[in-house]
Protein backbone atom coordinates (compact mmCIF):
# COMPACT_ATOMS: atom_id res chain seq x y z
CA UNK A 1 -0.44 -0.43 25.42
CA UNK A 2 -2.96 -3.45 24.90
CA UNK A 3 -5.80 -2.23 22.32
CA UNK A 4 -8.82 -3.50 21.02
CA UNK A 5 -8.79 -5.67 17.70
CA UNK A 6 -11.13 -6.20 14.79
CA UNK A 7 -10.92 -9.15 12.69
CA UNK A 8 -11.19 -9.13 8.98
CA UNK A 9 -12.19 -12.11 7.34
CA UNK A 10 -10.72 -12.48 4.09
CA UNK A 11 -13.21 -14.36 1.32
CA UNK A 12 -11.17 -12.91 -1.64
CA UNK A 13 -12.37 -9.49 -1.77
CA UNK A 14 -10.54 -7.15 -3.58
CA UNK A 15 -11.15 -4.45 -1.09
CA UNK A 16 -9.80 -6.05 1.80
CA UNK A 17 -6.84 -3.97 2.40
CA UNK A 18 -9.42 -0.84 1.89
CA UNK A 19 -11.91 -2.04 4.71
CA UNK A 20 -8.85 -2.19 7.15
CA UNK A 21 -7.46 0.63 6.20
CA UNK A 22 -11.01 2.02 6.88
CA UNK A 23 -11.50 0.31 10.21
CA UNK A 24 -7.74 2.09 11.11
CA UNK A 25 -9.01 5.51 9.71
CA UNK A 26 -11.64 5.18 12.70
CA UNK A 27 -9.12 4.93 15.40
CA UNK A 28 -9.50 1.39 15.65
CA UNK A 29 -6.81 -1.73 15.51
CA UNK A 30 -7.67 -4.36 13.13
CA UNK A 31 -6.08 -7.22 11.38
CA UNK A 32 -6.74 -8.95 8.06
CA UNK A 33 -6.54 -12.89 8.22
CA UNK A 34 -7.84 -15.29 5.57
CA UNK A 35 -10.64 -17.34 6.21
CA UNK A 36 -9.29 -20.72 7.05
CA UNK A 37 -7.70 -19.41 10.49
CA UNK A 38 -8.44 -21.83 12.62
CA UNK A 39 -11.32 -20.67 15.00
CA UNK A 40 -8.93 -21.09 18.07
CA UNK A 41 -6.66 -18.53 17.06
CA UNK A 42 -8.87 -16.04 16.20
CA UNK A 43 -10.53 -16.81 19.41
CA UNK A 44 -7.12 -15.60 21.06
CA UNK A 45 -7.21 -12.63 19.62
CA UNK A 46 -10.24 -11.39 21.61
CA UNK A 47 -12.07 -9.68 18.93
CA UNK A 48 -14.43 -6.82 20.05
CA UNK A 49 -15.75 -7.36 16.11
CA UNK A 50 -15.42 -9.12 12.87
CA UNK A 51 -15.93 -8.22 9.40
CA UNK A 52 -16.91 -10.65 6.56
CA UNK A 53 -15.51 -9.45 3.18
CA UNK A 54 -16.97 -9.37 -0.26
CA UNK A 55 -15.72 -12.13 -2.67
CA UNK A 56 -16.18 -13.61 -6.34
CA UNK A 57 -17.62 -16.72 -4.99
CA UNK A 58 -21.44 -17.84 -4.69
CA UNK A 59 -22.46 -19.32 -1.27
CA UNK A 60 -23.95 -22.96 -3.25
CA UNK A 61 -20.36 -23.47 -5.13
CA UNK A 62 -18.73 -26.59 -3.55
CA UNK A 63 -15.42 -24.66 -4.16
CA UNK A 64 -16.09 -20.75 -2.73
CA UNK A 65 -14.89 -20.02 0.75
CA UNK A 66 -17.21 -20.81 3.56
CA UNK A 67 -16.94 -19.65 7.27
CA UNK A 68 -16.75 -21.53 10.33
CA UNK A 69 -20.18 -21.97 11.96
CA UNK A 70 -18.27 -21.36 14.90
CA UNK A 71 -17.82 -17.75 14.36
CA UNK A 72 -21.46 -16.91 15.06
CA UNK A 73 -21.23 -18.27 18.21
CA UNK A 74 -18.83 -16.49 20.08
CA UNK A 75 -21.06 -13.54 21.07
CA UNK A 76 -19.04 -11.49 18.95
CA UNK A 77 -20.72 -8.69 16.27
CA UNK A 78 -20.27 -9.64 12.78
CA UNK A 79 -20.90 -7.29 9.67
CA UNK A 80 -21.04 -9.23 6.32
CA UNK A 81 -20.13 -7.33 2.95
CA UNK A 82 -21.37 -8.19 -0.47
CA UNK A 83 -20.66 -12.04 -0.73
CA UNK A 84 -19.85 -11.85 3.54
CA UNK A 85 -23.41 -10.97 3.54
CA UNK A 86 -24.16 -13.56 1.69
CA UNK A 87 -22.59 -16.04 3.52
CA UNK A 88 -24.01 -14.32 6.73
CA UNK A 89 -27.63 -15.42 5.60
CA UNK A 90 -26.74 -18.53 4.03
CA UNK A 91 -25.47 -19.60 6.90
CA UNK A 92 -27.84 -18.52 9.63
CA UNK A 93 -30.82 -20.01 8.00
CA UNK A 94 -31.35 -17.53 4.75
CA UNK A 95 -31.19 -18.26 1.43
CA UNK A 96 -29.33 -16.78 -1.42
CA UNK A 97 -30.20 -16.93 -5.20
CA UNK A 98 -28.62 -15.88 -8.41
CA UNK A 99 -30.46 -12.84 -9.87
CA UNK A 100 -32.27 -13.41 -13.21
CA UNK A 101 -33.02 -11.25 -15.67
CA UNK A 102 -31.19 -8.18 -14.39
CA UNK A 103 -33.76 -8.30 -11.34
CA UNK A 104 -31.74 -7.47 -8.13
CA UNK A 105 -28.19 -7.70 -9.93
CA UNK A 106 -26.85 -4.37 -9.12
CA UNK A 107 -23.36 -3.06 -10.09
CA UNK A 108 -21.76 0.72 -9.30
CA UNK A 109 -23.76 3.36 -7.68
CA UNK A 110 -26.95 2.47 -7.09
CA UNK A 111 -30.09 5.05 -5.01
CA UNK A 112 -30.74 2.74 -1.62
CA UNK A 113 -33.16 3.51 1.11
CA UNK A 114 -32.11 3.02 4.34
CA UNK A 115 -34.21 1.85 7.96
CA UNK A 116 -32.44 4.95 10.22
CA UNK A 117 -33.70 3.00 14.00
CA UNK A 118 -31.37 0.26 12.98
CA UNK A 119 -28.27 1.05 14.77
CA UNK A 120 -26.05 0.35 11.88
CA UNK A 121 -27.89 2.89 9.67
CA UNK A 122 -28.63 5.75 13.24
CA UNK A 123 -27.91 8.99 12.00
CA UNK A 124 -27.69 9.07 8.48
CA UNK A 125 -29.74 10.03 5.84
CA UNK A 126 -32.53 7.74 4.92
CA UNK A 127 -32.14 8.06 0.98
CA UNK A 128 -27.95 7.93 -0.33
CA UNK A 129 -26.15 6.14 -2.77
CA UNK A 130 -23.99 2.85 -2.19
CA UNK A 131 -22.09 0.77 -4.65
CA UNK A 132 -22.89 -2.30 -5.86
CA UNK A 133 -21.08 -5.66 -7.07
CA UNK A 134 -23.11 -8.54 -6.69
CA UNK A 135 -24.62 -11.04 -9.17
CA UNK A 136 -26.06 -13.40 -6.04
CA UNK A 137 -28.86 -11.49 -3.78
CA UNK A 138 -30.51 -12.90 -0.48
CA UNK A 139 -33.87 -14.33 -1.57
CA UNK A 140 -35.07 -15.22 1.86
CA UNK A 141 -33.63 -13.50 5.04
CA UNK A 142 -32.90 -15.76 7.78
CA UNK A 143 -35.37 -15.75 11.34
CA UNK A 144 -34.64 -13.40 13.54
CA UNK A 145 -33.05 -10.53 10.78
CA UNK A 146 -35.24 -7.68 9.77
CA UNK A 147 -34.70 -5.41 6.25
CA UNK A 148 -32.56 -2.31 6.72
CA UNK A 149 -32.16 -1.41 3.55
CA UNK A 150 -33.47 -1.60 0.13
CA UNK A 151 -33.18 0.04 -3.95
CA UNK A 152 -35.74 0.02 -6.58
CA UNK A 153 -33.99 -3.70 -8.03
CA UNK A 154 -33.56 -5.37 -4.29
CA UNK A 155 -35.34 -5.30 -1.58
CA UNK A 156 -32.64 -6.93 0.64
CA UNK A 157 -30.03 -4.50 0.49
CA UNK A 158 -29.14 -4.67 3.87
CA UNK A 159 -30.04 -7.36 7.02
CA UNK A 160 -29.76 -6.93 10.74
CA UNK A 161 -30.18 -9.15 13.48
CA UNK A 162 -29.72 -6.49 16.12
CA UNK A 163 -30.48 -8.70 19.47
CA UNK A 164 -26.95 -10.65 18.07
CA UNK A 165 -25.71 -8.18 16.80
CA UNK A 166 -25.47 -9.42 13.13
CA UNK A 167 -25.50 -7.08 10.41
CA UNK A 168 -25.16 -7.92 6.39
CA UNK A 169 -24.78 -5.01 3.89
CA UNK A 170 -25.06 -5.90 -0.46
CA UNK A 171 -22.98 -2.49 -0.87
CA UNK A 172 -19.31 -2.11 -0.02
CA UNK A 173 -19.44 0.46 2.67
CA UNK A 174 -15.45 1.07 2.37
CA UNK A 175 -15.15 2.65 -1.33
CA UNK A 176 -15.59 6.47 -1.41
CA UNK A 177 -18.38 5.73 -3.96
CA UNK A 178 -20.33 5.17 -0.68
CA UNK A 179 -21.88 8.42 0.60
CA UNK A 180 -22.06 7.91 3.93
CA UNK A 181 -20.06 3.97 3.98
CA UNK A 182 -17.41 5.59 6.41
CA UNK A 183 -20.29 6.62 8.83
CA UNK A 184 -21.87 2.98 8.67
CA UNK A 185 -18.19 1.66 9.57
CA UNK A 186 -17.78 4.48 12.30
CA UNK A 187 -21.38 3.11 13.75
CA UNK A 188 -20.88 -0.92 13.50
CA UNK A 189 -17.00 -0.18 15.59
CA UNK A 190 -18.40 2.33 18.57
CA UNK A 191 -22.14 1.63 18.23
CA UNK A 192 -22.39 -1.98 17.79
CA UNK A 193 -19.26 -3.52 18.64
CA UNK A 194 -18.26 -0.88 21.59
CA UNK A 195 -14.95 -0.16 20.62
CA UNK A 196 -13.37 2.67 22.93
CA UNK A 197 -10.43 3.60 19.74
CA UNK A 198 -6.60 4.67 20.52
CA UNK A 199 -5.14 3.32 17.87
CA UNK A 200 -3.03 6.13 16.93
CA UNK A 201 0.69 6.37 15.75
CA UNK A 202 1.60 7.58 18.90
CA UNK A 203 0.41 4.45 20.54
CA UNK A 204 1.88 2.43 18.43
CA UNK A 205 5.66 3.97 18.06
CA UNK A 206 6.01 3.49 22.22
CA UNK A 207 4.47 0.30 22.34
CA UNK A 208 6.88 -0.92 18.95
CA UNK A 209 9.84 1.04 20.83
CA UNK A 210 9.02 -1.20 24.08
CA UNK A 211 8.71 -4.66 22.17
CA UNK A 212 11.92 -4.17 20.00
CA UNK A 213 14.01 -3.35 22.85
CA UNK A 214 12.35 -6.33 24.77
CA UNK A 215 13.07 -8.58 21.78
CA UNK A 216 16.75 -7.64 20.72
CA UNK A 217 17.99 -7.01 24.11
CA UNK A 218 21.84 -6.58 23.82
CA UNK A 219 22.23 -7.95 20.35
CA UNK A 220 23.17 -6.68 17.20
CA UNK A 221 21.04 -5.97 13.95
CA UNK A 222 21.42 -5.46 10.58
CA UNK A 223 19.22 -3.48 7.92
CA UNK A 224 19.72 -3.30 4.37
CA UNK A 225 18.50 0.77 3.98
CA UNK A 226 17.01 1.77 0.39
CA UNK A 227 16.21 5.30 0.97
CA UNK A 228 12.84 4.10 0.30
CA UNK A 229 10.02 5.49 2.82
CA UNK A 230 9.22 1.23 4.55
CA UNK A 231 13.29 1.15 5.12
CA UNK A 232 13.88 4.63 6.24
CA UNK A 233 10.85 4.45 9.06
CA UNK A 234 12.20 0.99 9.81
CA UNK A 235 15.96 2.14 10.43
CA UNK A 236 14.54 5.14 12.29
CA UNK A 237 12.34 3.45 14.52
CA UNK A 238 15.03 0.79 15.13
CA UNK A 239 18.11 3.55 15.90
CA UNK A 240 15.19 5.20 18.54
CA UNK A 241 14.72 1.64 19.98
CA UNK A 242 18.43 0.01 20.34
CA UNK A 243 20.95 2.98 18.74
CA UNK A 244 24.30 1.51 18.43
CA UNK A 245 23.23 -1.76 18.46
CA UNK A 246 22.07 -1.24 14.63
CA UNK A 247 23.97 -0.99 11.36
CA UNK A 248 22.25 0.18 8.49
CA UNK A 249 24.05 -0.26 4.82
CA UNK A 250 22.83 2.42 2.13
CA UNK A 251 24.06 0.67 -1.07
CA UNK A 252 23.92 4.05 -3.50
CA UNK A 253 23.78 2.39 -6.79
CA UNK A 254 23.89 5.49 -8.64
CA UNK A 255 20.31 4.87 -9.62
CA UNK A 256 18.85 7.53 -7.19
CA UNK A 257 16.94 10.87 -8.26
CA UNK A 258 18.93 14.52 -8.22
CA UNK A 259 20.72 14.54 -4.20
CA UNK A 260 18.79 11.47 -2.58
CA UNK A 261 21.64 9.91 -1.32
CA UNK A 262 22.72 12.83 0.43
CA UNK A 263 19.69 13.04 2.28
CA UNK A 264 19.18 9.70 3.19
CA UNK A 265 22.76 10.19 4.90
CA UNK A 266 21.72 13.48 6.72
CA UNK A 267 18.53 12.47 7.89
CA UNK A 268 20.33 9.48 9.67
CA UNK A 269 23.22 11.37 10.86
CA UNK A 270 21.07 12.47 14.34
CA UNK A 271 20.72 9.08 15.01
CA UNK A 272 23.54 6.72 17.27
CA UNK A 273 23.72 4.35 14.73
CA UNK A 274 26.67 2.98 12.44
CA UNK A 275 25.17 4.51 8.86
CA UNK A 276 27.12 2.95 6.01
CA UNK A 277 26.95 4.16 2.90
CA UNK A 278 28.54 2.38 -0.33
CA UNK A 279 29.37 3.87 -3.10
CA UNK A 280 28.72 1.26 -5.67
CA UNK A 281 27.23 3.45 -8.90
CA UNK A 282 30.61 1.80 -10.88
CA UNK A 283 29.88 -1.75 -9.83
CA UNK A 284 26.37 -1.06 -11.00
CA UNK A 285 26.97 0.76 -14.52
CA UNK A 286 29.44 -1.80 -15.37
CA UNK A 287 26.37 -4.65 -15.02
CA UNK A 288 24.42 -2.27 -17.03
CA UNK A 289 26.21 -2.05 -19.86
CA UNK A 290 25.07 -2.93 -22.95
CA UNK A 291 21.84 -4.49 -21.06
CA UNK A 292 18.64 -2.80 -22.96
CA UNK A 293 15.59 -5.43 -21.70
CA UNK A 294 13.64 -4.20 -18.68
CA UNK A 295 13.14 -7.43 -16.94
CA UNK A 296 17.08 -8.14 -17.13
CA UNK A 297 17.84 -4.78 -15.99
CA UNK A 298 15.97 -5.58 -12.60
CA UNK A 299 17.80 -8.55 -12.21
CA UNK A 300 21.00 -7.19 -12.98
CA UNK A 301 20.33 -4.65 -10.18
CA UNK A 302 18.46 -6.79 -7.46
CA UNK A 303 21.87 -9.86 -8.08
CA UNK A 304 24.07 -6.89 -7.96
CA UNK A 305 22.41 -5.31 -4.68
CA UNK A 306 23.13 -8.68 -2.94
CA UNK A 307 26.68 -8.78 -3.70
CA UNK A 308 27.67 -5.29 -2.18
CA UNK A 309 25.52 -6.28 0.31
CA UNK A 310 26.84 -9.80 0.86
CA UNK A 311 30.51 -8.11 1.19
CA UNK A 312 29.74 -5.46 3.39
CA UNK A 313 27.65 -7.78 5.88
CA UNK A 314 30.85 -9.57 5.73
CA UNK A 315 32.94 -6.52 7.51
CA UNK A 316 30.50 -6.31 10.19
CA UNK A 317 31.10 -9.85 11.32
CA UNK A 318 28.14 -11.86 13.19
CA UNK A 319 24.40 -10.09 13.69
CA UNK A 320 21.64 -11.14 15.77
CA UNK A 321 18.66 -9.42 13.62
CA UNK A 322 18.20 -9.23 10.15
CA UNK A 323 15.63 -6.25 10.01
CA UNK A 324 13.75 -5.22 6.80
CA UNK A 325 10.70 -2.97 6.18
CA UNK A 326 7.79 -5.18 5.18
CA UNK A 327 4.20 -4.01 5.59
CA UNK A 328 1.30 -4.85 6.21
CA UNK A 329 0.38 -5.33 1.81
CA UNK A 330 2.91 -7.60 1.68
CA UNK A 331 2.23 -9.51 4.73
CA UNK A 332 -1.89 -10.16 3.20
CA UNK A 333 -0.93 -10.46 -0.28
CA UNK A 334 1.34 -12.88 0.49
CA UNK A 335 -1.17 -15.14 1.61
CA UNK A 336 0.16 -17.17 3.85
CA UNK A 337 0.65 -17.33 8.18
CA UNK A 338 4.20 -16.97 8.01
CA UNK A 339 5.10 -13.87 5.79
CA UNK A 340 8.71 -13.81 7.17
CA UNK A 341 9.23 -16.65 5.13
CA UNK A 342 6.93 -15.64 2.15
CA UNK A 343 8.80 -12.24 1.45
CA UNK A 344 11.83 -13.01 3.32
CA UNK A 345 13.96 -9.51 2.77
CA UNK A 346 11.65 -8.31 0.86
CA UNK A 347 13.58 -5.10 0.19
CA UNK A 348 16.44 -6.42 -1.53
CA UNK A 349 14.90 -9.37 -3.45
CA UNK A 350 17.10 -12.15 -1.55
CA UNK A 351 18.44 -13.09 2.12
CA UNK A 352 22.40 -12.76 1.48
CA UNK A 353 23.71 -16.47 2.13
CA UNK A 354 27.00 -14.81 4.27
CA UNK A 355 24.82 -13.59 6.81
CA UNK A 356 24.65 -15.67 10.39
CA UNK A 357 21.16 -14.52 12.20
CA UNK A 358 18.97 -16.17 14.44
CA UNK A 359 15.38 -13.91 13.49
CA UNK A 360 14.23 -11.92 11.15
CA UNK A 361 12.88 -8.39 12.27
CA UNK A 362 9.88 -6.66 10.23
CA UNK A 363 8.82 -3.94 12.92
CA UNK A 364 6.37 -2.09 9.77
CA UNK A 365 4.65 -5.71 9.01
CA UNK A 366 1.27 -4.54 10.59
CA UNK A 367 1.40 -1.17 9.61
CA UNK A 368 -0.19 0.35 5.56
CA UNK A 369 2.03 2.89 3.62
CA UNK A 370 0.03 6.26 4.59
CA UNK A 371 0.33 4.36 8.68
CA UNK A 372 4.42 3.91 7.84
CA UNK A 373 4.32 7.75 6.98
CA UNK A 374 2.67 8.75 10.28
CA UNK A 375 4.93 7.03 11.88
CA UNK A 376 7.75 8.13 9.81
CA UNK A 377 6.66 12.24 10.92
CA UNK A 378 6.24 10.87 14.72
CA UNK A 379 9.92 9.77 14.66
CA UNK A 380 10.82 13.00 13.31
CA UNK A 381 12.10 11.81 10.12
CA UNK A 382 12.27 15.13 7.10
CA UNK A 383 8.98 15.26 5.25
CA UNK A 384 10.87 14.89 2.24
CA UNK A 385 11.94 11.39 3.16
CA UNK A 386 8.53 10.53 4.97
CA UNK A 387 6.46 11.82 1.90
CA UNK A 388 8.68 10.49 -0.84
CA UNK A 389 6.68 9.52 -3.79
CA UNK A 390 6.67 5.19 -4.72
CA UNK A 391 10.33 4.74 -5.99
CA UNK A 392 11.22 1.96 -8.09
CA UNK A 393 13.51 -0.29 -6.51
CA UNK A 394 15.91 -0.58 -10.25
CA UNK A 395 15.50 3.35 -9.87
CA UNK A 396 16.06 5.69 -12.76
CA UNK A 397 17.26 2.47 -14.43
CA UNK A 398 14.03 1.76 -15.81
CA UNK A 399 12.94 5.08 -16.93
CA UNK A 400 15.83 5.31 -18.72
CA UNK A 401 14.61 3.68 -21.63
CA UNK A 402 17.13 1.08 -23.53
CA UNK A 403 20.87 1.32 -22.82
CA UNK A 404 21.99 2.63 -18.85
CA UNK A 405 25.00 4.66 -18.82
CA UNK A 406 26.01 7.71 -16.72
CA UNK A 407 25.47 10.54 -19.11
CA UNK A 408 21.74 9.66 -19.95
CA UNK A 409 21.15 9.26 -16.01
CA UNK A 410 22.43 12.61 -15.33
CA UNK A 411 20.35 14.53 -17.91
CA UNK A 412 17.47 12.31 -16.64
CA UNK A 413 17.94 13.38 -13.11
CA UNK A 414 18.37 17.26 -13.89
CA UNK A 415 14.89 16.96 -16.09
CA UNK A 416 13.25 14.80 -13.49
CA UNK A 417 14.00 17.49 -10.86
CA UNK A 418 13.31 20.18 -12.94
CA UNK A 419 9.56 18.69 -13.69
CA UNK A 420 9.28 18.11 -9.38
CA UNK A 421 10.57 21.72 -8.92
CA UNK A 422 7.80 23.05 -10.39
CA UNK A 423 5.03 20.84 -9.65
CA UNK A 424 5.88 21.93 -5.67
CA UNK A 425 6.27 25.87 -7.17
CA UNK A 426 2.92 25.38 -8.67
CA UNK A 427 1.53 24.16 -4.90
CA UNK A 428 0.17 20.85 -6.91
CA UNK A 429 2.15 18.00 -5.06
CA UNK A 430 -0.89 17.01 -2.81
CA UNK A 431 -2.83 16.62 -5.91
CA UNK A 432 -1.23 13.96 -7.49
CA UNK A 433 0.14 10.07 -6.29
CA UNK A 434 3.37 10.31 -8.60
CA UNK A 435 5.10 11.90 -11.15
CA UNK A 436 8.45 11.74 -12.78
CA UNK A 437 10.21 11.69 -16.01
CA UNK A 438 11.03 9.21 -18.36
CA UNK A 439 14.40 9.64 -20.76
CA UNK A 440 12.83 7.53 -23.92
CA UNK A 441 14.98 5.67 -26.19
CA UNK A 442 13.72 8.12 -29.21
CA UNK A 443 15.75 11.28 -30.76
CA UNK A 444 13.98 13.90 -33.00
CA UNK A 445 14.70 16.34 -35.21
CA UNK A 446 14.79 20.26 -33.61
CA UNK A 447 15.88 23.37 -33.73
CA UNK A 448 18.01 25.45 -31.34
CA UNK A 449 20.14 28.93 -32.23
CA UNK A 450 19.16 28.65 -35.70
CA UNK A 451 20.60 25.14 -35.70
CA UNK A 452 19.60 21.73 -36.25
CA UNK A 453 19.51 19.40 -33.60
CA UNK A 454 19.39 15.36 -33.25
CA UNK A 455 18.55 14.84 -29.59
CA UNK A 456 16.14 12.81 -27.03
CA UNK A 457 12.38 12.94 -26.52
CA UNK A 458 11.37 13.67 -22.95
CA UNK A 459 7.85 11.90 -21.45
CA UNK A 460 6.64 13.56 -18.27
CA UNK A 461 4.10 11.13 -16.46
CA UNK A 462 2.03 12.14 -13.71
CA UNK A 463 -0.88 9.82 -12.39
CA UNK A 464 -3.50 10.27 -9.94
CA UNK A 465 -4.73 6.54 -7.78
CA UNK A 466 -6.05 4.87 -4.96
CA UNK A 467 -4.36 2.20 -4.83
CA UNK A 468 -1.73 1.82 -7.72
CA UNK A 469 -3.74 -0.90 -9.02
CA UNK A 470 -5.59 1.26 -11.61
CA UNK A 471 -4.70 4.99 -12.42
CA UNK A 472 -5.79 8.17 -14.35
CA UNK A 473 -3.40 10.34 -15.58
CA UNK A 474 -3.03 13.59 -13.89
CA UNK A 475 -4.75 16.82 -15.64
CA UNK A 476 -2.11 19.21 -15.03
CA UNK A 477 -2.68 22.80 -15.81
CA UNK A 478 -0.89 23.59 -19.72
CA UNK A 479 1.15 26.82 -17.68
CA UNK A 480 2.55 24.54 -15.56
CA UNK A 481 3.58 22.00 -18.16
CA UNK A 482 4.99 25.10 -20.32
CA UNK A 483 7.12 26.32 -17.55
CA UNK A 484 8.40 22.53 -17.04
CA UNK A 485 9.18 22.09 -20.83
CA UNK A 486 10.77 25.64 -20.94
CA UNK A 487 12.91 25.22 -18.65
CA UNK A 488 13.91 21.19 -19.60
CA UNK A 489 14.95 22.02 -22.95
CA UNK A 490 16.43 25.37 -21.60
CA UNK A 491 18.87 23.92 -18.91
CA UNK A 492 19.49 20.30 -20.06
CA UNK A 493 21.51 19.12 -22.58
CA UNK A 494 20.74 17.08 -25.21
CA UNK A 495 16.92 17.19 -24.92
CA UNK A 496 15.15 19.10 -27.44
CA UNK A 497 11.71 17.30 -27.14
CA UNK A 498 9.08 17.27 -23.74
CA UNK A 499 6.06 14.72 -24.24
CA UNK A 500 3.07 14.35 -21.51
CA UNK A 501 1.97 10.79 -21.23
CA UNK A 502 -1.98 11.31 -20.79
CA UNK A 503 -2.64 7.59 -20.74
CA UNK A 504 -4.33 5.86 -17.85
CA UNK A 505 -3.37 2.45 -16.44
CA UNK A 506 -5.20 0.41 -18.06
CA UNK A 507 -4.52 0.17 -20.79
CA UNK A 508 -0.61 1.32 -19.91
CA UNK A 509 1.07 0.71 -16.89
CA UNK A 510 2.48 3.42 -14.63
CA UNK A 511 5.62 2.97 -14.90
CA UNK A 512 7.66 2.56 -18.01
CA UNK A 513 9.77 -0.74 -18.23
């Protein structure tokens, strides 16, 4: 199915990946590319829109991002955002000047009145709040733009040149903190820029499903399978689109939370495919002993991954298709046009030097984490596999503080289940992003039967985010967090202590080590 496409121009926003994921919430296909792609190729892509992002640049520094003046001649609608609103008016004629004194420098939420007859703007209240970032304002509007919008310290909040359909906006539309941003979006894609939607997940599977098989043909491919939720949706959309034709090594390191390698092997076993699963949670122990640093605990694991990987790849003789589970975050951050190269296997930190392939397969590298989960339920993979919290790829390794050996794991995976049980008892998984436990390196002082006890300190951590970049811990009701510690101490050995980590990141960081 051929759909329509947005472009997003990247300027160094920080909410780029949140205005696409946006664009996608309205039903529409969209792609994020920087800002020096050539004007030819984004020509080819037929764009029924574009979208300017924000950025920490001003428009008069030699050094900040410009845009091609061919861009406003293609007859295509363009919405500019914060500094790609800026841009919009410097480079149409405007003129943009750095706010003095506080007057027109607006940042957070901020009252703005808005002109409702300007299509942008139709249908929406004419008082709301936006947020604000911008140091820079637009001190003279270009010919041909009128004001749409305006707050008690700017009266340029927002431009429009409706006859060419160019629209500029001071506020970032896509952050919640918006009122009605998602509505402004909604009205620049189907209003202004005439997009008919169907971009959906079903869409996409059958047209992925059609490409694959047109791409692989009668050859073979490999996956490297982490039980992770990119991987999993990978291997299942791959064993829909060629069956047999795929292997798929599980390396179980031993790392994994209470039963997850048991149902990463059942959810595959409906699926024609040759599932291997290694046990390597010896091979792995053995390069964790005695190692106590975080950062050479991850590289113990991620060289060690490799290896099992390296000798089973070896069994299976000659592949066609290396396949791995990149997405779309990894393709933009990596900031380059050829992101097969930039994060080659991603997944496993390396490409194996044994393996003989001719392409590398990414079949997720378009597609955001909550987009891999739709598609994950549309392939009918369990919702336990498809809703699986972020998973570190070290696993319990590194929230296991200090020394790694078999007996700590084990009491970390019975309190770590225990703590999940009764979040989902409670009915409070939707409400937050991730949670686990952490086995700390400490031992206190307690008392059980009337006897003294010498054992390890427990942290529960529980955060609620956006994004992962910044995150609040979670304000989990004290019954629930009594029943969890109850039952910890009750039914696991060796821990006579439960802590609740109530910091938020920053200052700390979400995970552990």
């Amino acid at each position: 199915m051929s759909h329509q496409t947005v472009i997003i121009l990247d300027f160094g926003g920080q909410y780029n990946q949140l205005i696409a994921r946006r664009v996608r919430e309205q039903g529409v296909y969209c792609e994020v590319r920087p800002y020096t792609t050539p004007l030819e190729e984004l020509k080819a892509l037929k764009p029924v829109g574009i979208i300017f992002t924000g950025g920490p640049g001003s428009v008069y520094d030699p050094a900040a991002p410009q845009a091609d003046p061919g861009l406003f001649k293609l007859g295509v609608p363009i919405l500019g955002i914060c500094y790609g609103c800026q841009l919009l008016a410097h480079n149409l004629g405007g003129r943009v000047a750095q706010a003095q004194d506080g007057a027109a420098r607006e940042y957070g939420k901020t009252g703005t009145s808005f002109d409702t007859g300007c299509k942008l703007f139709r249908g929406l209240p004419a008082e709301s709040v936006t947020w604000m970032s911008h140091g820079d304002y637009m001190e003279k509007v270009p010919e041909g733009f009128h004001l749409a919008a305006r707050s008690a310290a700017c009266p340029n909040v927002a431009i429009a040149d409706e006859a060419r359909g160019f629209y500029g906006v001071q506020f970032h539309p896509e952050v919640n903190h918006t009122a009605h941003g998602a509505a402004m979006l909604r009205n620049f894609l189907y209003e202004i820029c005439g997009a008919s939607g169907g971009w959906t997940m079903e869409n996409y599977k059958e047209t992925a499903l059609r490409r694959l098989r047109e791409k692989i043909g009668g050859g073979k491919v490999l996956l490297a399978l982490s039980g992770g939720v990119d991987s999993s949706v990978a291997a299942a959309l791959l064993a829909e689109a060629v069956g047999p034709q795929l292997t798929c090594v599980f390396v179980d390191h031993g790392l994994m939370r209470l039963d997850e390698g048991d149902e990463v092997e059942a959810a595959f076993s409906q699926w024609d495919v040759r599932f291997l699963r290694v046990n390597a949670e010896e091979r792995f122990l053995a390069k964790l002993a005695g190692v106590t640093e975080p950062e050479a605990k991850r590289k113990a694991i991620g060289e060690e991954f490799i290896r099992v990987f390296e000798a089973e790849a070896r069994k299976i003789g000659k592949v066609d298709f290396l396949a791995q589970g990149t997405i779309y975050p990894d393709v933009i951050e990596s900031g380059a046009g050829d992101a097969a190269v930039i994060k080659s296997h991603h997944n496993v930190g390396g490409l194996p030097g044994c393996v003989d392939f001719k392409e590398i397969i990414e079949p997720l590298r378009m597609l955001f984490k909550d987009e891999v989960r739709q598609l994950g339920r549309e392939l009918g993979l369990p919702e336990y596999l498809v809703s699986r919290q972020p998973f570190p790829g070290p696993g319990l390794a590194i929230r296991c503080i200090g020394g790694v050996t078999k007996e700590k794991l084990d009491l970390l995976r019975q309190a770590d289940f225990i703590f999940r049980d009764e979040i989902a008892q409670a009915g409070l998984s939707g409400t937050m992003d991730q949670y686990f436990a952490v086995l700390t390196n400490m031992r206190s002082v307690g008392v059980m039967g009337d006897g003294r006890t010498y054992d390890y300190a427990l942290a529960l951590r529980s955060v609620t985010t956006s994004d992962f970049m910044t995150a609040d811990w979670t304000r989990i009701p004290y019954g629930v967090l009594d029943r969890v510690s109850v039952r910890i101490v009750n039914e696991v050995p060796h821990i006579n202590r439960v802590l609740y980590d109530i910091t938020s990141k920053p200052p700390a960081t979400i995970e552990y080590e």
